[in-house]
PDB file of N, CA and C in Angstrom:
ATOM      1  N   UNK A   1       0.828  -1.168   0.000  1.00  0.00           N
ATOM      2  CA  UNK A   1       0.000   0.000   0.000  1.00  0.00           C
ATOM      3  C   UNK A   1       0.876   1.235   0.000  1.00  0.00           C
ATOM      4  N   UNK A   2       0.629   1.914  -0.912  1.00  0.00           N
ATOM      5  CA  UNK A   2       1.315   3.179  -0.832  1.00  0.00           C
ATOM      6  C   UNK A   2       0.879   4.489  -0.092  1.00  0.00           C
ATOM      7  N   UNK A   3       1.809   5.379   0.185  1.00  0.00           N
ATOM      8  CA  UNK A   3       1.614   5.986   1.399  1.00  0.00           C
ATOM      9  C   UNK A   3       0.345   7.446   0.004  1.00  0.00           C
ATOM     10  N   UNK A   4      -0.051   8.363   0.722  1.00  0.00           N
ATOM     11  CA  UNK A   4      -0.963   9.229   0.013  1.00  0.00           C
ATOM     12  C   UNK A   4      -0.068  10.574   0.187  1.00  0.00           C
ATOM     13  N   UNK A   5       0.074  11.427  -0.676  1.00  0.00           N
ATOM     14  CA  UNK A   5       0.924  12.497  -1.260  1.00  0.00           C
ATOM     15  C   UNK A   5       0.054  13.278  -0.837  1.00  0.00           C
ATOM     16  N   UNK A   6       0.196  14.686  -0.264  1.00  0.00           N
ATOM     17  CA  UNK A   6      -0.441  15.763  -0.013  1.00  0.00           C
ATOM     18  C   UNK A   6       0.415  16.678   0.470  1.00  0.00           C
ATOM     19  N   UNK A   7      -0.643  18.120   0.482  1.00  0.00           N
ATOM     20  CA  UNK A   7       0.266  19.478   0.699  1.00  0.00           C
ATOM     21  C   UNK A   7      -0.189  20.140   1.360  1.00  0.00           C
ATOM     22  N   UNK A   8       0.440  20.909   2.171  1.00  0.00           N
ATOM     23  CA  UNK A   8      -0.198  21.826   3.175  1.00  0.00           C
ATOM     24  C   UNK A   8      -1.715  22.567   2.746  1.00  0.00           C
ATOM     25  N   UNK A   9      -1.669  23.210   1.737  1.00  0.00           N
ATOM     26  CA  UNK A   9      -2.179  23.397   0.903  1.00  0.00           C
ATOM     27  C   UNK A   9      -3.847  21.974   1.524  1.00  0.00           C
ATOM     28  N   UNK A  10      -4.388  21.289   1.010  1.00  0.00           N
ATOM     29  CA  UNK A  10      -5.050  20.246   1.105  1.00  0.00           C
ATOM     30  C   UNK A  10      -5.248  19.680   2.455  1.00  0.00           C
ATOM     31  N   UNK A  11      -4.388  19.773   3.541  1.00  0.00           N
ATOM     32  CA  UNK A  11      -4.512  19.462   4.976  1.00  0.00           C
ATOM     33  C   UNK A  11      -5.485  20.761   5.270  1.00  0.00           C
ATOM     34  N   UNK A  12      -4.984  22.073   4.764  1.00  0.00           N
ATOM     35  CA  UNK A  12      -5.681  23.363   5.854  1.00  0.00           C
ATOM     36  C   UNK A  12      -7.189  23.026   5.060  1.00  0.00           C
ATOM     37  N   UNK A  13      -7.579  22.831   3.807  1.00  0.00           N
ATOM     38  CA  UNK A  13      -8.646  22.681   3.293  1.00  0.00           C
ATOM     39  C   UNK A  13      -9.538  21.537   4.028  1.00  0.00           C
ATOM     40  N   UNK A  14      -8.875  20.676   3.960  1.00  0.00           N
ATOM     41  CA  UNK A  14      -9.220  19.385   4.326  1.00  0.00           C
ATOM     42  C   UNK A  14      -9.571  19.693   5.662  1.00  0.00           C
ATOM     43  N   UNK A  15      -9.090  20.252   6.787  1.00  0.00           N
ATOM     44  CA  UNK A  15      -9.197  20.668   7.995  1.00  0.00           C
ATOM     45  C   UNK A  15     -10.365  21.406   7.986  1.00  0.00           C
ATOM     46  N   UNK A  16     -10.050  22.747   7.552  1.00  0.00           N
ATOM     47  CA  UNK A  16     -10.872  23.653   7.882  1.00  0.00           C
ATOM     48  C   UNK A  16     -12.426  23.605   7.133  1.00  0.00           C
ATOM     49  N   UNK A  17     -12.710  21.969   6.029  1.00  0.00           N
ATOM     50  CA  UNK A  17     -13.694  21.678   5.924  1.00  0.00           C
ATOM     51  C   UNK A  17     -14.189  20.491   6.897  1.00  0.00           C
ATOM     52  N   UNK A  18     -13.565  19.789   7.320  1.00  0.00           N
ATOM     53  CA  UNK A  18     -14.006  18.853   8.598  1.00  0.00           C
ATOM     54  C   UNK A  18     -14.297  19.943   9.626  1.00  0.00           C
ATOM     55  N   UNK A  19     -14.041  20.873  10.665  1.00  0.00           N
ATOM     56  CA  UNK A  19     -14.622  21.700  11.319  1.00  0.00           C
ATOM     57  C   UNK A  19     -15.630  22.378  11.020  1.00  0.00           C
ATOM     58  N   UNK A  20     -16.148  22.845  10.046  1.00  0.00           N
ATOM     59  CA  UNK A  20     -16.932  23.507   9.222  1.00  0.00           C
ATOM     60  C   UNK A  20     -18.109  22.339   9.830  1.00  0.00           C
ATOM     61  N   UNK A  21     -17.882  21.182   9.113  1.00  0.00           N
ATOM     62  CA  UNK A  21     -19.101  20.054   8.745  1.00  0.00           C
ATOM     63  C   UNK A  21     -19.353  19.673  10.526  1.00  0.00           C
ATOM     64  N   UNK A  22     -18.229  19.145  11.175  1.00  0.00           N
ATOM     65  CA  UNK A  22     -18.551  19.001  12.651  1.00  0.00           C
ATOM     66  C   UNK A  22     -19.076  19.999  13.151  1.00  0.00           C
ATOM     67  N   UNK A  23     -19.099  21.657  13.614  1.00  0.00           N
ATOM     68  CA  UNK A  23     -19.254  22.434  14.127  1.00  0.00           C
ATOM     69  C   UNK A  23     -20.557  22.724  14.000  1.00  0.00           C
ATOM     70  N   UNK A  24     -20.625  22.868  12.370  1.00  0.00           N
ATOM     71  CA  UNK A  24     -22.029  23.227  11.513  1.00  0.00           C
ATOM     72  C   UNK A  24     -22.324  24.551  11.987  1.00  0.00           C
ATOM     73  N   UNK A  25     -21.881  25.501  12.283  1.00  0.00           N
ATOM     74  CA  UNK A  25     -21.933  26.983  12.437  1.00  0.00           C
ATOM     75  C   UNK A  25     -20.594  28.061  11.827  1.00  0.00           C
ATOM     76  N   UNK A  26     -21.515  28.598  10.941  1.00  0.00           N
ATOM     77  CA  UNK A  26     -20.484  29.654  10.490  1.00  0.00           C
ATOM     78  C   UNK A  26     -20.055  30.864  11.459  1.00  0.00           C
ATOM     79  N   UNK A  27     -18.775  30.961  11.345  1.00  0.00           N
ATOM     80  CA  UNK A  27     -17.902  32.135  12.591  1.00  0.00           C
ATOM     81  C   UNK A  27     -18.181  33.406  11.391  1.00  0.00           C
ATOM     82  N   UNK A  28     -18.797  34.337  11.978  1.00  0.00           N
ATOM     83  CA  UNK A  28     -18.260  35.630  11.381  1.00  0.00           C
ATOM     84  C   UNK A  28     -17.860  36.557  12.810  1.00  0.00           C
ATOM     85  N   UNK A  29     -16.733  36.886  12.571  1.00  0.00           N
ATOM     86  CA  UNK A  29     -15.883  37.549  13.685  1.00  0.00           C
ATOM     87  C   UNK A  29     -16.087  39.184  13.990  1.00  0.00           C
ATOM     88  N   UNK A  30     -15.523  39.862  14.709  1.00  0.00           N
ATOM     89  CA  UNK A  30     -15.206  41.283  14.829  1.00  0.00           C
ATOM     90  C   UNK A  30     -13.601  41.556  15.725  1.00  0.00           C
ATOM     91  N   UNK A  31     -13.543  42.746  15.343  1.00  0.00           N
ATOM     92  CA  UNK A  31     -12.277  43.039  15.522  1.00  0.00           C
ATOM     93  C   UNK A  31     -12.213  44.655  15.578  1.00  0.00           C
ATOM     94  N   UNK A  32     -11.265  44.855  16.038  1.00  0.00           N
ATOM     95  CA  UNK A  32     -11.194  46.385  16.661  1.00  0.00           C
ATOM     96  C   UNK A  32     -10.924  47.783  15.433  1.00  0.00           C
ATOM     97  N   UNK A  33     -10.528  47.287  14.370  1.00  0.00           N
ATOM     98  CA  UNK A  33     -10.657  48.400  13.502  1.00  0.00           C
ATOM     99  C   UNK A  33     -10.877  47.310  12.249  1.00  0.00           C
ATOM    100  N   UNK A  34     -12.054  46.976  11.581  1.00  0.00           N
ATOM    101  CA  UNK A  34     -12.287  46.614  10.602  1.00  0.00           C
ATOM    102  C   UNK A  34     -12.221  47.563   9.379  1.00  0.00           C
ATOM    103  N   UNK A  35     -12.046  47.050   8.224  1.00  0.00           N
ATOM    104  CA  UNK A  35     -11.920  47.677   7.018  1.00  0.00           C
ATOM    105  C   UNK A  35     -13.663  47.583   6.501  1.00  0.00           C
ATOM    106  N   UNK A  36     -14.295  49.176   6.293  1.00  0.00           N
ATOM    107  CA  UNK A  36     -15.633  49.198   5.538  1.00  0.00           C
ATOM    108  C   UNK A  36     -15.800  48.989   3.950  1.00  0.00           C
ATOM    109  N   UNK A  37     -14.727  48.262   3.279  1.00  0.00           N
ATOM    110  CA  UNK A  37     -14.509  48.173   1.782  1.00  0.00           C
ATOM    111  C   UNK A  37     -16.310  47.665   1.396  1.00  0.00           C
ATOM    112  N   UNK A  38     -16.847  46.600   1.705  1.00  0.00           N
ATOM    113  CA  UNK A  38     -17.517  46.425   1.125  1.00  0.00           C
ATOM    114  C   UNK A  38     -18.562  45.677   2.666  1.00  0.00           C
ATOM    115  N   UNK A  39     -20.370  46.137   2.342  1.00  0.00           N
ATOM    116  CA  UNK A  39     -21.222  45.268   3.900  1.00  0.00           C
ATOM    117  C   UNK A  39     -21.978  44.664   3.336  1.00  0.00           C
ATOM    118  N   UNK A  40     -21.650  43.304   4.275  1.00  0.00           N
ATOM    119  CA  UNK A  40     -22.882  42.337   4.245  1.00  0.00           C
ATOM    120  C   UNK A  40     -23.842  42.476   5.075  1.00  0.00           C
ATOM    121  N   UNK A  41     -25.275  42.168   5.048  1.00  0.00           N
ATOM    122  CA  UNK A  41     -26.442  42.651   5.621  1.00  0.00           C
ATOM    123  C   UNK A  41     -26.999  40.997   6.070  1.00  0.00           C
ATOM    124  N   UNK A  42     -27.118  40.870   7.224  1.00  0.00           N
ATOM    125  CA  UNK A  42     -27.014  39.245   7.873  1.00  0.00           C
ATOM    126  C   UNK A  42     -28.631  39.775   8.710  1.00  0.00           C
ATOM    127  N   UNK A  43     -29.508  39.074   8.286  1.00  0.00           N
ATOM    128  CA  UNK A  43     -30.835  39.202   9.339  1.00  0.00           C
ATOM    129  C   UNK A  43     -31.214  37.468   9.674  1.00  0.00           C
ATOM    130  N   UNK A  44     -31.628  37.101  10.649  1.00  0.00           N
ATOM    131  CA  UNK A  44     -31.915  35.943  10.935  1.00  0.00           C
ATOM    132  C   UNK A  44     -32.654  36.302  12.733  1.00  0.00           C
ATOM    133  N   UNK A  45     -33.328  35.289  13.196  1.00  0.00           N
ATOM    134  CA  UNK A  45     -33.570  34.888  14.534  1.00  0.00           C
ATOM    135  C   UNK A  45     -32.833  34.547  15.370  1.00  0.00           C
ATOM    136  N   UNK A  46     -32.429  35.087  16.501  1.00  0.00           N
ATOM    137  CA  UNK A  46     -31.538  34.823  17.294  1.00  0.00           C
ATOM    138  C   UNK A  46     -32.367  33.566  18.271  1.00  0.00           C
ATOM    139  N   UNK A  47     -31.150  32.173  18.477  1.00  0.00           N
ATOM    140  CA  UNK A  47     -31.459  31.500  19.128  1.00  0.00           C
ATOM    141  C   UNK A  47     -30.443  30.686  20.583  1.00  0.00           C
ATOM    142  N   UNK A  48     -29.278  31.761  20.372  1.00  0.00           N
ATOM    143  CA  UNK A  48     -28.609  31.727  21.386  1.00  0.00           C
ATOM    144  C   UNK A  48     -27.518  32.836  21.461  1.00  0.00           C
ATOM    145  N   UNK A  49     -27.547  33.556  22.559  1.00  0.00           N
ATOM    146  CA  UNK A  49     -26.780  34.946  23.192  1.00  0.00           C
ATOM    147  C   UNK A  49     -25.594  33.771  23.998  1.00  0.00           C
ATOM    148  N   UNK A  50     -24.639  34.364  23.436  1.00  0.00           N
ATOM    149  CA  UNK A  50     -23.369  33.584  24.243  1.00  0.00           C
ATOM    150  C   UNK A  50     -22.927  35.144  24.647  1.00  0.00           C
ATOM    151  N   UNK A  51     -22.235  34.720  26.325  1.00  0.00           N
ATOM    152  CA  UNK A  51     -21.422  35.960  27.272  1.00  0.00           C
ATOM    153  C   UNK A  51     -21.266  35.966  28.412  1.00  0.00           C
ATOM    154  N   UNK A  52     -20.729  36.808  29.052  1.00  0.00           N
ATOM    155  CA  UNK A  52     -20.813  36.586  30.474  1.00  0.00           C
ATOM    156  C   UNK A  52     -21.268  37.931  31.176  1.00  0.00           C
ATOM    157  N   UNK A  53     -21.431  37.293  32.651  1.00  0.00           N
ATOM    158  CA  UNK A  53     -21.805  38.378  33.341  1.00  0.00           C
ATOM    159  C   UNK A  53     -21.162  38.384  34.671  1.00  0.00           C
ATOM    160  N   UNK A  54     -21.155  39.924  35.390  1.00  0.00           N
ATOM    161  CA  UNK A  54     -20.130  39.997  36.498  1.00  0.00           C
ATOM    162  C   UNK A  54     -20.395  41.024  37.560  1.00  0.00           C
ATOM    163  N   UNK A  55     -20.838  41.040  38.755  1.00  0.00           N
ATOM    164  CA  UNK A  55     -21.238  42.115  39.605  1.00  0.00           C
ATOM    165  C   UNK A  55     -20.136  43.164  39.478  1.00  0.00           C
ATOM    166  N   UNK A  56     -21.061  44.170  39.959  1.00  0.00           N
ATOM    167  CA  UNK A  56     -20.716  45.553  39.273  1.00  0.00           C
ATOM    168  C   UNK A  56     -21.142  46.547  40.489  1.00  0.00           C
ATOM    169  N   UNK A  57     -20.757  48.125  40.283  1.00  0.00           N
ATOM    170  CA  UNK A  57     -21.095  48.680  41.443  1.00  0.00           C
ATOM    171  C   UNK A  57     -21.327  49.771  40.571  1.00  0.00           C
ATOM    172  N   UNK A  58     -23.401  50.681  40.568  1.00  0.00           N
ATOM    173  CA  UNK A  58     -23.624  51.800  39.829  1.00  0.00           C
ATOM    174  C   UNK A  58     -23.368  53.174  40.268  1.00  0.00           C
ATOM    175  N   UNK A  59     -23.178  54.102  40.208  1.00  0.00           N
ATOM    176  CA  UNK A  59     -22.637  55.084  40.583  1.00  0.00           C
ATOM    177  C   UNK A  59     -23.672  55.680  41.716  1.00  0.00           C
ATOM    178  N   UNK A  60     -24.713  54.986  42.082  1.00  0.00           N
ATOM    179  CA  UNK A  60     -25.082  55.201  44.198  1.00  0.00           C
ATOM    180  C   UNK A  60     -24.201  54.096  44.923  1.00  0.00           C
ATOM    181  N   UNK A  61     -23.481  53.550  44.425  1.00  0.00           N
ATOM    182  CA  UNK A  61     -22.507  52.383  44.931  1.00  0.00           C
ATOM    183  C   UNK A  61     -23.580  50.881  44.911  1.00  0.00           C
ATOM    184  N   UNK A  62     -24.398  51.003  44.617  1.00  0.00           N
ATOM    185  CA  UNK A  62     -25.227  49.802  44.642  1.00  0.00           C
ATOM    186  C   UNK A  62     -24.588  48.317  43.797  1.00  0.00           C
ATOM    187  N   UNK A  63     -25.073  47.333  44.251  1.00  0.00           N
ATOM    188  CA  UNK A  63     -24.593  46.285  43.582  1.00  0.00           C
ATOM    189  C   UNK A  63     -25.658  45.785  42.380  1.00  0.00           C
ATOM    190  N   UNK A  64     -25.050  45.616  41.349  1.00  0.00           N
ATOM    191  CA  UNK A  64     -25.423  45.755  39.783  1.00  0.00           C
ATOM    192  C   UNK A  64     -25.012  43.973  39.187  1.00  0.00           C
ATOM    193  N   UNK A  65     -25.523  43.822  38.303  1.00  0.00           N
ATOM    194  CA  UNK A  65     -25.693  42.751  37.205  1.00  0.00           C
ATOM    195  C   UNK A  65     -24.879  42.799  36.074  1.00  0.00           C
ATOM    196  N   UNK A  66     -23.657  43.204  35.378  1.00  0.00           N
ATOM    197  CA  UNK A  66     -23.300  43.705  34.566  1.00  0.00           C
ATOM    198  C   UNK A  66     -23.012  42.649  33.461  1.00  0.00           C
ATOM    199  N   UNK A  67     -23.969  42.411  32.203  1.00  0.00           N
ATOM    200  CA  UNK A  67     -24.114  41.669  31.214  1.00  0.00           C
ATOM    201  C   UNK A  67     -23.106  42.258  29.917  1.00  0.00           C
ATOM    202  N   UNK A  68     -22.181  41.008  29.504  1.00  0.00           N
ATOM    203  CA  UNK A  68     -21.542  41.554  28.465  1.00  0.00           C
ATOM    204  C   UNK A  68     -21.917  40.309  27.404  1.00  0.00           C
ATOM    205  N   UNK A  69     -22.379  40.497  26.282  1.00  0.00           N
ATOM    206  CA  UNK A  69     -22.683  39.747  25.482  1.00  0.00           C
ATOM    207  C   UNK A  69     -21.489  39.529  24.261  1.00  0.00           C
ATOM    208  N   UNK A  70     -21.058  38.034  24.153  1.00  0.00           N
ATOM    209  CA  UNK A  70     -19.627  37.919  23.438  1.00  0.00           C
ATOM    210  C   UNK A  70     -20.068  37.526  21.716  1.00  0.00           C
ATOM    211  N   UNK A  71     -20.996  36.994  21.477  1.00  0.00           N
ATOM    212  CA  UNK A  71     -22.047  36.384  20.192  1.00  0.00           C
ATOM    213  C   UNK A  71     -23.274  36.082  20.537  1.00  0.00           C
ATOM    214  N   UNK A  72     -23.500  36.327  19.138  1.00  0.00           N
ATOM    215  CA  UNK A  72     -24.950  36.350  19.231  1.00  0.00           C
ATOM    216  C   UNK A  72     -25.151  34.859  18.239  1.00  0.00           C
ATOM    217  N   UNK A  73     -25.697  33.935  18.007  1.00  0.00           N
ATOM    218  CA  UNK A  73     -25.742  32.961  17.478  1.00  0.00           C
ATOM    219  C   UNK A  73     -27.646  32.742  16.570  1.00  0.00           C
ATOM    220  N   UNK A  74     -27.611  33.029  15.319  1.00  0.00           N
ATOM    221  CA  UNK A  74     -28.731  33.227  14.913  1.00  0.00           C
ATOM    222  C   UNK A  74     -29.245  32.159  13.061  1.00  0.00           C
ATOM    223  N   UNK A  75     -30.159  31.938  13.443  1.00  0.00           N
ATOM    224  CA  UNK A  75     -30.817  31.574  12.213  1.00  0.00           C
ATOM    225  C   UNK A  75     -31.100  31.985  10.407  1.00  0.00           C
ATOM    226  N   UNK A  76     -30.495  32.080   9.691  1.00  0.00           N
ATOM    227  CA  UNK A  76     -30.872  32.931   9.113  1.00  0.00           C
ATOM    228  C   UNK A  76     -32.282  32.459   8.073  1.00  0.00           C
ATOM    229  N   UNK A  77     -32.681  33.226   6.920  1.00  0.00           N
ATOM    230  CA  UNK A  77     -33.918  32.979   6.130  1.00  0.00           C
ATOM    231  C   UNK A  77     -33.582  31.437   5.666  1.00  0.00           C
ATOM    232  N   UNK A  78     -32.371  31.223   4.808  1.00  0.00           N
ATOM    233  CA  UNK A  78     -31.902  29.985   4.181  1.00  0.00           C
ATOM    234  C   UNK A  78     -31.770  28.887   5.165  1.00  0.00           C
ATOM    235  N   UNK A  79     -31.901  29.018   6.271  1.00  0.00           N
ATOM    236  CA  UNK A  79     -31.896  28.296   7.479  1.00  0.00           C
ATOM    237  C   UNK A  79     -30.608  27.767   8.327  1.00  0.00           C
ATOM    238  N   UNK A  80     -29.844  28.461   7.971  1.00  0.00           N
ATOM    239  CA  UNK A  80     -28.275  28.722   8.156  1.00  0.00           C
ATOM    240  C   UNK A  80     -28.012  28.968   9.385  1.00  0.00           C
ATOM    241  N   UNK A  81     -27.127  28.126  10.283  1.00  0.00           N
ATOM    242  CA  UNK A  81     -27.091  29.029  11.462  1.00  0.00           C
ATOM    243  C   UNK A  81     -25.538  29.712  11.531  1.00  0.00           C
ATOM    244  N   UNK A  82     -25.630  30.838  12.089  1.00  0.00           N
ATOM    245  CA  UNK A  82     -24.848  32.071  11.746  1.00  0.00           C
ATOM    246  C   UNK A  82     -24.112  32.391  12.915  1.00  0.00           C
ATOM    247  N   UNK A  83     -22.781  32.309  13.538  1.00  0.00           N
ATOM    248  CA  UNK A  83     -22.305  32.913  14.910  1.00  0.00           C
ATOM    249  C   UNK A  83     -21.658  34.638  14.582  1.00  0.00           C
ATOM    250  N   UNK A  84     -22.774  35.511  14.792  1.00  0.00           N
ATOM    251  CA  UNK A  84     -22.009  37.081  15.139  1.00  0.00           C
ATOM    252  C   UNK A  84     -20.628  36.771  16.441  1.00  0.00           C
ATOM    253  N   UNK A  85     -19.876  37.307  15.789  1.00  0.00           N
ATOM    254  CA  UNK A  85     -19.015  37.317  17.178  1.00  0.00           C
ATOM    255  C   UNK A  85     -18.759  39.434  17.534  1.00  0.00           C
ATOM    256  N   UNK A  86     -18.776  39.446  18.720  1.00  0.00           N
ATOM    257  CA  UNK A  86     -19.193  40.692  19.435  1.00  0.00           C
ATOM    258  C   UNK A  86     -18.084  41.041  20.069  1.00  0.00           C
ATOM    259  N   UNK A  87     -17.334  42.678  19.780  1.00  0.00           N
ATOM    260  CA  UNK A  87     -16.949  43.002  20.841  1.00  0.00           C
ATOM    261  C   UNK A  87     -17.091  44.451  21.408  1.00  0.00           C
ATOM    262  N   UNK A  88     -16.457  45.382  21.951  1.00  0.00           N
ATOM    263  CA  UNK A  88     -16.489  46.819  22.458  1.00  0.00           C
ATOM    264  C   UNK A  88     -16.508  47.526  21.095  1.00  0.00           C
ATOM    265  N   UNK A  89     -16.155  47.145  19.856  1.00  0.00           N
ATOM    266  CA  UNK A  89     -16.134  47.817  18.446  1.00  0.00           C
ATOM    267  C   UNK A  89     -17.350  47.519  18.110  1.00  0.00           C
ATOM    268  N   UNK A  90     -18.547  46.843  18.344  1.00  0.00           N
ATOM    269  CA  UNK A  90     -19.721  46.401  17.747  1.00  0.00           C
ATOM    270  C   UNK A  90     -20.700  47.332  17.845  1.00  0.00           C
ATOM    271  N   UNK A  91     -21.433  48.298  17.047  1.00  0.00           N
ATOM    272  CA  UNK A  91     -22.398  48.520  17.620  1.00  0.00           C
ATOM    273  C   UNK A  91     -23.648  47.812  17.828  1.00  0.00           C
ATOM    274  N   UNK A  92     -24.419  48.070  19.201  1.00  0.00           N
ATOM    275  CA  UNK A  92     -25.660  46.798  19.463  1.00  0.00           C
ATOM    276  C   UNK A  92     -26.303  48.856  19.596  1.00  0.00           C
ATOM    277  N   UNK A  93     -27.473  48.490  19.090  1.00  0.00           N
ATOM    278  CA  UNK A  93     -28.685  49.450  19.744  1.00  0.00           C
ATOM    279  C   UNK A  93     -29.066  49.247  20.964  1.00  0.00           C
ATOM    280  N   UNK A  94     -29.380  47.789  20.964  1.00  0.00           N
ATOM    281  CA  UNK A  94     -30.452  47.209  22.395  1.00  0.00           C
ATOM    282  C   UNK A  94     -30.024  45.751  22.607  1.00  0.00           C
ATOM    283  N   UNK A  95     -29.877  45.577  23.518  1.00  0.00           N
ATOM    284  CA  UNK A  95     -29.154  44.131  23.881  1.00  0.00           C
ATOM    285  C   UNK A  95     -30.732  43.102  22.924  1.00  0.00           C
ATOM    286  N   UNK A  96     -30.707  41.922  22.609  1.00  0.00           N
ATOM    287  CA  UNK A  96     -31.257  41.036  22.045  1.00  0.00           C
ATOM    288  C   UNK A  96     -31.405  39.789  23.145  1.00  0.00           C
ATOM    289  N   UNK A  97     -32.435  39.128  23.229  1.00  0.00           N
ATOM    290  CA  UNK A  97     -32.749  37.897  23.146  1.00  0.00           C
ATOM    291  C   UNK A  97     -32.967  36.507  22.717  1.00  0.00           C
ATOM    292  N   UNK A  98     -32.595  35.732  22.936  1.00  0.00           N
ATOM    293  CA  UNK A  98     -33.887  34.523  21.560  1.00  0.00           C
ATOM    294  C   UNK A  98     -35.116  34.787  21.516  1.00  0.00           C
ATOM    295  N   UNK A  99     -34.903  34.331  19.942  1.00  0.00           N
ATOM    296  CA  UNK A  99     -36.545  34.769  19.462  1.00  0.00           C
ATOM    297  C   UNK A  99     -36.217  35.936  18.814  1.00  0.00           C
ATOM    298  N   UNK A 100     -35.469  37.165  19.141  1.00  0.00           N
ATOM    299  CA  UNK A 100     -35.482  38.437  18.482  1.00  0.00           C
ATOM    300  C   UNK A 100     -35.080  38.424  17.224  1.00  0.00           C
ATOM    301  N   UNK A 101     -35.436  39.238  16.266  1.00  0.00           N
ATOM    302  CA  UNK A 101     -34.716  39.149  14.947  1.00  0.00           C
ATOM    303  C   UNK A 101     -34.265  40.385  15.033  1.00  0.00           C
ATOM    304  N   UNK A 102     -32.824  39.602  14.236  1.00  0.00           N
ATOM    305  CA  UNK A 102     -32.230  41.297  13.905  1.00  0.00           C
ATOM    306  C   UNK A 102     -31.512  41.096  12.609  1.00  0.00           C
ATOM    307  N   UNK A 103     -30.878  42.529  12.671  1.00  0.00           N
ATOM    308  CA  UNK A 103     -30.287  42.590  11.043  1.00  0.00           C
ATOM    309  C   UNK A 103     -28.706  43.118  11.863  1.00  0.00           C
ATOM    310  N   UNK A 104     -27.798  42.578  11.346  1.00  0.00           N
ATOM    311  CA  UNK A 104     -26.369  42.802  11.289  1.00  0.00           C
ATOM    312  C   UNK A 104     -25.641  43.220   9.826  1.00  0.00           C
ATOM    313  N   UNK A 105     -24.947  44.088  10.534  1.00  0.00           N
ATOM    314  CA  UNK A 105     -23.911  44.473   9.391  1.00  0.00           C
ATOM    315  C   UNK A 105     -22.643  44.199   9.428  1.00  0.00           C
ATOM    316  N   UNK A 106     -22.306  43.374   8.385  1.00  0.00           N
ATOM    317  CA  UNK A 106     -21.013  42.440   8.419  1.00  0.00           C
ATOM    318  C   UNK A 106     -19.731  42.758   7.621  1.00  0.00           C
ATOM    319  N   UNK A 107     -18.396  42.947   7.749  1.00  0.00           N
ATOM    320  CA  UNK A 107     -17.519  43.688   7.006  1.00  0.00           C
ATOM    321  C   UNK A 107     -17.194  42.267   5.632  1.00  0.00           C
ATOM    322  N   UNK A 108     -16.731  42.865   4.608  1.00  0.00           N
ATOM    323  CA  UNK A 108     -16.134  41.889   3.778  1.00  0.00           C
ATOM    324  C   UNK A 108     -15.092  40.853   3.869  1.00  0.00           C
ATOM    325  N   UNK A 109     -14.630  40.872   5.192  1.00  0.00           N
ATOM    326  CA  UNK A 109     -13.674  39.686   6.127  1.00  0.00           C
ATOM    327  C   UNK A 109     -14.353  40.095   7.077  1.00  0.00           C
ATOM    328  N   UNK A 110     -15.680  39.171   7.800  1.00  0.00           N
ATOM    329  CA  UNK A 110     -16.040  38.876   8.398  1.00  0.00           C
ATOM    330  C   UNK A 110     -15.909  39.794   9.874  1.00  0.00           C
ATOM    331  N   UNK A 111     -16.073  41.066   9.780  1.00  0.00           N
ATOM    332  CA  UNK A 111     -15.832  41.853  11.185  1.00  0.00           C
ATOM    333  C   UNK A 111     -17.618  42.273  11.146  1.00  0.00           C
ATOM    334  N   UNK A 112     -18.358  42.023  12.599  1.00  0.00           N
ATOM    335  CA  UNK A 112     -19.320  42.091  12.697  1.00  0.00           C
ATOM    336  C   UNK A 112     -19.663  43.866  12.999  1.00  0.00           C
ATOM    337  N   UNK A 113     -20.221  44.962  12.513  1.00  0.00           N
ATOM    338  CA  UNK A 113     -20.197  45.921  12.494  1.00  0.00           C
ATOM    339  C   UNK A 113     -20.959  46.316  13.420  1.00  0.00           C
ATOM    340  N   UNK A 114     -22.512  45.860  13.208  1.00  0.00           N
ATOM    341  CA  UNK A 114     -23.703  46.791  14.123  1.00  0.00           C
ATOM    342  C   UNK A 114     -24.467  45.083  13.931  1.00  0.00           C
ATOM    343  N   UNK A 115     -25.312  45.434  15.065  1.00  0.00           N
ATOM    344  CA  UNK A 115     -26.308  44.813  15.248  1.00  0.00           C
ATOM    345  C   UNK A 115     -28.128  44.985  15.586  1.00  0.00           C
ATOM    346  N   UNK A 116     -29.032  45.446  14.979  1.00  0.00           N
ATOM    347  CA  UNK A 116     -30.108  45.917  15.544  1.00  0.00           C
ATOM    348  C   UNK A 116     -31.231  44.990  15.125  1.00  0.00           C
ATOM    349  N   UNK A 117     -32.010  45.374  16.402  1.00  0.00           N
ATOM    350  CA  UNK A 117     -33.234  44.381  16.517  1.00  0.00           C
ATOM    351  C   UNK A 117     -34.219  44.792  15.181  1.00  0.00           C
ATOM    352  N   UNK A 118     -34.860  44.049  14.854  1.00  0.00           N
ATOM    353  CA  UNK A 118     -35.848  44.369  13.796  1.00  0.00           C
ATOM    354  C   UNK A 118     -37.310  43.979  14.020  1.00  0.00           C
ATOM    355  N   UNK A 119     -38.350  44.173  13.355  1.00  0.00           N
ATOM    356  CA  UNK A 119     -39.496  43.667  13.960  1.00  0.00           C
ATOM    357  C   UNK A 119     -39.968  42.477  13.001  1.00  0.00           C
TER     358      UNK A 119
END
């Protein structure tokens, strides 16, 4: 039996389509200064808010809830499920739920821009 010839080239493909198929969720990312060359317009149902949360103190010194949301993980029309990834560069209007639909604006390498609820 002979051994099988391949190239880096064909491993990262080969890879990064086995994760793809296991995962079954597309990553679209964000990042701190994205390039606006060209936007994608991403609307779907949100069916899972990934993030964390961490007590906090509001300015009467009171103790607070402080929710930071890291992705938003959503449905789209084609039935696609979609991971926004979120950070301090994102704009959100209004924090989201499941169930909410919204529309995102997505950079041409995948930097998640804005996010707003829709009706």
């Amino acid at each position: 039996m002979e051994p099988i010839k391949t190239s880096p080239t064909v491993v990262a493909v080969t890879c990064a389509s086995l994760v793809n198929t296991l995962v079954g969720v597309t990553m679209i990312g964000a990042q701190s200064h994205p390039e606006q060359s060209s936007l994608q317009t991403v609307t779907g149902e949100v069916s899972v808010v990934e993030g964390e949360f961490h007590m906090a103190k509001n300015s009467q010194g009171e103790d607070t809830l402080d929710v930071v949301d890291k992705s938003y993980v959503i449905t789209n029309q084609a039935g696609e499920t979609v991971r926004l990834k979120l950070t301090d560069h994102t704009r959100i209007e209004k924090r989201v739920n499941p169930g909410d639909r919204i529309e995102a604006k997505v950079s041409q390498d995948g930097h998640t821009l804005s996010v707003t609820a829709i009706q």
